[in-house]
Protein backbone atom coordinates (compact mmCIF):
# COMPACT_ATOMS: atom_id res chain seq x y z
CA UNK A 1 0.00 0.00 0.00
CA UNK A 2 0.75 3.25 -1.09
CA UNK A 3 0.87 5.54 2.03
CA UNK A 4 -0.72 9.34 1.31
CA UNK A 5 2.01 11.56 1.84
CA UNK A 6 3.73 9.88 -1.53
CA UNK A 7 0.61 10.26 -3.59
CA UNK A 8 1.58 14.16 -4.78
CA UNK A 9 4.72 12.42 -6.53
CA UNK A 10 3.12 9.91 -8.18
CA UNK A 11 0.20 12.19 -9.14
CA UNK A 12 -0.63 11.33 -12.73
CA UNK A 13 -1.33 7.77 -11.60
CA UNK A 14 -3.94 5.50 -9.73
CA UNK A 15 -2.18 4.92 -6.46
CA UNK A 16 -4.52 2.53 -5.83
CA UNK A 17 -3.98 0.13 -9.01
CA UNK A 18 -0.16 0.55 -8.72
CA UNK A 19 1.53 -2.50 -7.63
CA UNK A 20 4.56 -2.33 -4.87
CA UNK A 21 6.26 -4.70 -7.19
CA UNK A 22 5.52 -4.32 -10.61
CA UNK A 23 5.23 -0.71 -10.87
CA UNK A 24 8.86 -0.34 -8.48
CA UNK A 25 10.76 1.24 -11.15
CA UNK A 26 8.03 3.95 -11.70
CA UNK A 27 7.40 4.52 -8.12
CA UNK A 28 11.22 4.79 -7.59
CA UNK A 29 11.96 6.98 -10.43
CA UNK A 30 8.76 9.94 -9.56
CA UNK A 31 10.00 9.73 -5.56
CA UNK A 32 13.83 10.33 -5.92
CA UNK A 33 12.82 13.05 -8.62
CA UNK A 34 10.20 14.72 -6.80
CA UNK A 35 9.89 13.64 -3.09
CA UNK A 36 10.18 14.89 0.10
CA UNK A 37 12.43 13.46 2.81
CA UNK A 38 9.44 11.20 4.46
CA UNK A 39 8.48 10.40 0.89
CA UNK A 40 12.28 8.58 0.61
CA UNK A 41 12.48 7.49 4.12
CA UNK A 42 9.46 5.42 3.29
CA UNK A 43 11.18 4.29 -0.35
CA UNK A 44 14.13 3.27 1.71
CA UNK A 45 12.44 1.50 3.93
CA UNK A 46 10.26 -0.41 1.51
CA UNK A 47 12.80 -1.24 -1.50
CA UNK A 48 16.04 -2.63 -1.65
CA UNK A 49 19.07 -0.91 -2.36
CA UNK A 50 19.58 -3.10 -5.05
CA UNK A 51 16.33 -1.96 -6.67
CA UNK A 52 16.94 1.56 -6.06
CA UNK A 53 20.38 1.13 -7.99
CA UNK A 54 18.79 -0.60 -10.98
CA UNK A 55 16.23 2.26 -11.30
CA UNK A 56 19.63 4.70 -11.23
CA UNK A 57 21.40 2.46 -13.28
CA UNK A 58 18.60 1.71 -15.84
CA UNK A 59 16.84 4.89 -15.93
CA UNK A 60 13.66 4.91 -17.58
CA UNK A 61 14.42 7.42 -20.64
CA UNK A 62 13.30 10.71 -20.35
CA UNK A 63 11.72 10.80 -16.98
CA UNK A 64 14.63 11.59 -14.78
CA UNK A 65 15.61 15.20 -13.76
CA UNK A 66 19.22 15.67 -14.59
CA UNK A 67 20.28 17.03 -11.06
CA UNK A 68 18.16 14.40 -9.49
CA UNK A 69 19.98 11.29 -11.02
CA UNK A 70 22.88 12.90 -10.73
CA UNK A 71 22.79 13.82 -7.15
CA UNK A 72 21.74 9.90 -6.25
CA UNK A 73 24.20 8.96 -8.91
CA UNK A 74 27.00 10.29 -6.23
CA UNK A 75 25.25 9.10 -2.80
CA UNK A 76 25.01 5.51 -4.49
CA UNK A 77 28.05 5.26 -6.38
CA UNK A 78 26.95 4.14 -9.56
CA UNK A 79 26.78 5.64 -12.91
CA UNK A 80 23.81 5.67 -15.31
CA UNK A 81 24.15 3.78 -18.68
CA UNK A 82 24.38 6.74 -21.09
CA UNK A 83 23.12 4.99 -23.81
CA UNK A 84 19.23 4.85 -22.26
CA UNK A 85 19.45 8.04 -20.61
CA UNK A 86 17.18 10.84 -21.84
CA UNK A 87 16.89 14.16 -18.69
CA UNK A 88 13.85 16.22 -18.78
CA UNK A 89 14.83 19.89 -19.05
């Protein structure tokens, strides 16, 4: 379940069809772009690292703020493929 304070970052979509697991990448991707600090404490505390690096990673094209990835680029370590990775402006 989808608590209510992460709704406003994932507000195009039906929070309540979205699936923990299948929609991870999306979820991910809108809360490290847009959220507040609860709004990752809760992402922390309900993914892996490991899926929060694939999302980082394996972007999804076009969706991520380029100071966004970049900042959790650094805190994680990791470096985007280049190849799949689209920033919007």
């Amino acid at each position: 379940m989808i608590p209510k304070f992460v709704q406003p970052f994932l507000w195009s979509y039906d929070i309540d069809a979205l699936d923990l697991r299948k929609d991870k990448k999306r979820i991910i991707t809108n809360i490290l772009n847009l959220g507040t600090s609860e709004a990752t404490d809760w992402l922390f505390n309900t993914y892996s690292k490991k899926d929060i690096k694939d999302c980082l990673i394996n972007p999804l094209p076009g969706e991520w703020n380029k100071k966004s990835i970049t900042f959790w680029s650094f805190l994680f370590d990791i470096n985007p493929k280049k190849s799949t990775t689209r920033f919007l402006k």
